[in-house]
C-alpha atoms as a PDB file:
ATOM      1  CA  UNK A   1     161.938  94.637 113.084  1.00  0.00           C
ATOM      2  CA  UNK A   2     164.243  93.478 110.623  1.00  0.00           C
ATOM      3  CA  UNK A   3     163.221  91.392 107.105  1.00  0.00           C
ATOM      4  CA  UNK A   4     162.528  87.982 107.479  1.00  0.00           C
ATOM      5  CA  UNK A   5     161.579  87.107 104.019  1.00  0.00           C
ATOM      6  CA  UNK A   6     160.898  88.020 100.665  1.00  0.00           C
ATOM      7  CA  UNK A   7     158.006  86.403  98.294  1.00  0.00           C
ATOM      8  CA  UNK A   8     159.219  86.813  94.646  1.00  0.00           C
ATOM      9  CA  UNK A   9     156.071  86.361  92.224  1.00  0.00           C
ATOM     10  CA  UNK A  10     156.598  86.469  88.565  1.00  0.00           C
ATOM     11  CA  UNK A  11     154.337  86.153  85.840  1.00  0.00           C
ATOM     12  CA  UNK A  12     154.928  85.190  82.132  1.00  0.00           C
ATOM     13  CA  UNK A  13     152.635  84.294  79.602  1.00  0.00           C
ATOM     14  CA  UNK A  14     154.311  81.528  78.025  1.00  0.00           C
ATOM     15  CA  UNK A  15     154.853  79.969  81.531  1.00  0.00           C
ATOM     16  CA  UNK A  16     152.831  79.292  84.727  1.00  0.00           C
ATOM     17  CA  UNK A  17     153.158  81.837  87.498  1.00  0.00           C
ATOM     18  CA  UNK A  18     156.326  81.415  89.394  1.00  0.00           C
ATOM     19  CA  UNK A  19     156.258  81.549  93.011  1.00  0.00           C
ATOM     20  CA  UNK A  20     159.419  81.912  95.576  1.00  0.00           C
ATOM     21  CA  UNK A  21     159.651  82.551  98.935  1.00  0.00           C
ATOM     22  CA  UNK A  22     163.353  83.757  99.893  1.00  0.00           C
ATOM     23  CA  UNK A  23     164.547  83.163 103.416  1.00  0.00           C
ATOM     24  CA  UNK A  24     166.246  86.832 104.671  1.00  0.00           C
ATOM     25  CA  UNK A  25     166.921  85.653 107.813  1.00  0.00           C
ATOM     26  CA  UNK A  26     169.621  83.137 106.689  1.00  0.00           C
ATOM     27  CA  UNK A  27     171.942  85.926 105.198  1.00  0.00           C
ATOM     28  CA  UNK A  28     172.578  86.977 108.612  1.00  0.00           C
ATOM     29  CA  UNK A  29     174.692  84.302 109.345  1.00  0.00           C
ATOM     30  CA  UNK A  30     177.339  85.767 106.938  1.00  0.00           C
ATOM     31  CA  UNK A  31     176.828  89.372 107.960  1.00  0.00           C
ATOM     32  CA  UNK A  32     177.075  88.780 111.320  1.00  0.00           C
ATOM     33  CA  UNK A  33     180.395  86.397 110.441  1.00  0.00           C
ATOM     34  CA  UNK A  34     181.528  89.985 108.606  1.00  0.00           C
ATOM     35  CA  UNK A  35     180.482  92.049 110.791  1.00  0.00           C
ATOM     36  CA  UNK A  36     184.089  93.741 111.540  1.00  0.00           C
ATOM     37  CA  UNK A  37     185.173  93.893 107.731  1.00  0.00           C
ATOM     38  CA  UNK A  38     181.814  95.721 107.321  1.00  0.00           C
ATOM     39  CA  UNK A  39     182.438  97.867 110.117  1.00  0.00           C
ATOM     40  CA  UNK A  40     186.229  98.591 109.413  1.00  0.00           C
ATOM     41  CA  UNK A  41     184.940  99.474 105.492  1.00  0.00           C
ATOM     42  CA  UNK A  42     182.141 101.906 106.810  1.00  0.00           C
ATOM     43  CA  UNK A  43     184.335 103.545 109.096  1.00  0.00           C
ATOM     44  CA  UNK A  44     186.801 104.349 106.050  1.00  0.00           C
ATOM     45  CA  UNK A  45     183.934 105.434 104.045  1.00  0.00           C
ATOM     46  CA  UNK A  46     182.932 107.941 107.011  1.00  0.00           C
ATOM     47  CA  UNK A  47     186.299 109.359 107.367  1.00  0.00           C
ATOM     48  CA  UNK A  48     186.899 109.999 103.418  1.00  0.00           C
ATOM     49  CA  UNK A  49     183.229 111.274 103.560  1.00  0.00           C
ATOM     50  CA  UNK A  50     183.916 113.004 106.462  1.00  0.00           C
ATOM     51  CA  UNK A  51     180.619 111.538 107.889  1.00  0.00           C
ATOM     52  CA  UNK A  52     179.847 110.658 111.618  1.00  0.00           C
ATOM     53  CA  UNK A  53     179.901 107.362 111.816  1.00  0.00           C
ATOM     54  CA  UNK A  54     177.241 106.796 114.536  1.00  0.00           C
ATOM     55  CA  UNK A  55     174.671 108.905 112.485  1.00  0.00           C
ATOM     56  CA  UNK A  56     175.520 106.496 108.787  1.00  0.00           C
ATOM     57  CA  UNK A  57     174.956 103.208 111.144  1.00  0.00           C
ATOM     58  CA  UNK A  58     171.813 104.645 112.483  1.00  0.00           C
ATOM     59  CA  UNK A  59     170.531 105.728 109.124  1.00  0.00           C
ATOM     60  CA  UNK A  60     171.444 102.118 107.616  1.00  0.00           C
ATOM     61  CA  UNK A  61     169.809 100.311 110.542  1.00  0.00           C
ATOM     62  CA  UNK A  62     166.529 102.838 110.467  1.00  0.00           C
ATOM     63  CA  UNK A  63     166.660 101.807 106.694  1.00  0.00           C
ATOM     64  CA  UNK A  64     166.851  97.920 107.045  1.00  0.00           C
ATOM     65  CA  UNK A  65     164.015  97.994 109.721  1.00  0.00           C
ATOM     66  CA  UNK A  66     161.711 100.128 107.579  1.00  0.00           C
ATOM     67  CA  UNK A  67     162.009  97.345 104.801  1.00  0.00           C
ATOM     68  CA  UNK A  68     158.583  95.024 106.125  1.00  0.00           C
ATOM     69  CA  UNK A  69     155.804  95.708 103.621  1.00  0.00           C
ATOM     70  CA  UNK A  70     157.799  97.030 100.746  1.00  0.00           C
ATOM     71  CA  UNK A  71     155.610  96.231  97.780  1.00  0.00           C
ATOM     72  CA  UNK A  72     157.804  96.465  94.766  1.00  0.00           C
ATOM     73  CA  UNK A  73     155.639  95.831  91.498  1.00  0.00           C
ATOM     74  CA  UNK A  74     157.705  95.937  88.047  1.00  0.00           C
ATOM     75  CA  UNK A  75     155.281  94.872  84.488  1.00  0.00           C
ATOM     76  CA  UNK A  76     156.429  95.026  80.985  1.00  0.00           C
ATOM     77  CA  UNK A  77     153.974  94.132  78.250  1.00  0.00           C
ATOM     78  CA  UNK A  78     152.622  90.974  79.229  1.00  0.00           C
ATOM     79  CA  UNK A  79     155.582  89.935  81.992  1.00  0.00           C
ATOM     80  CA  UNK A  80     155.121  91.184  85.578  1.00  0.00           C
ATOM     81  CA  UNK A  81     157.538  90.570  88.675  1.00  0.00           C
ATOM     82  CA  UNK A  82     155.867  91.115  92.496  1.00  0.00           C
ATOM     83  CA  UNK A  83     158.629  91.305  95.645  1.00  0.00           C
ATOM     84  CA  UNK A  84     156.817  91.693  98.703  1.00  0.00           C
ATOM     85  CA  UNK A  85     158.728  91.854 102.180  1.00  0.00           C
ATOM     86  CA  UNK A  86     157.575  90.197 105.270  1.00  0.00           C
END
């Protein structure tokens, strides 16, 4: 399943918690739209690499599916940030 969305908390102490859900499924519209630029560029970066092509797009797509319930949590001193992917 890919990423739908991402919910972006962040936390500051001289502000109120901030809270932002970011729509993933609307940047498929362009990918999709450069799909064959993205394809032709991965397919040079294969052959330079000397990498089999079918193996990088199935490593990349096992990678974007495995992204649903990635908890990233980053704090410094009294600021935190929480991305969380649905």
């Amino acid at each position: 399943m890919i990423p739908n969305f991402a919910v972006v908390h962040i936390e500051n102490p001289h502000w109120r918690r901030f809270h932002l859900w970011i729509p993933l499924f609307l940047l498929w519209v362009p990918v999709i739209l450069l799909s064959p630029i993205i394809f032709l560029v991965l397919l040079a970066a294969c052959l330079a690499c000397r990498i089999n092509l079918w193996r990088a797009i199935a490593v990349l797509w096992g990678i974007l599916c495995s992204l649903p319930g990635t908890d990233v949590h980053v704090r410094s001193q009294a600021n935190q940030v929480q991305v969380h992917i649905l």
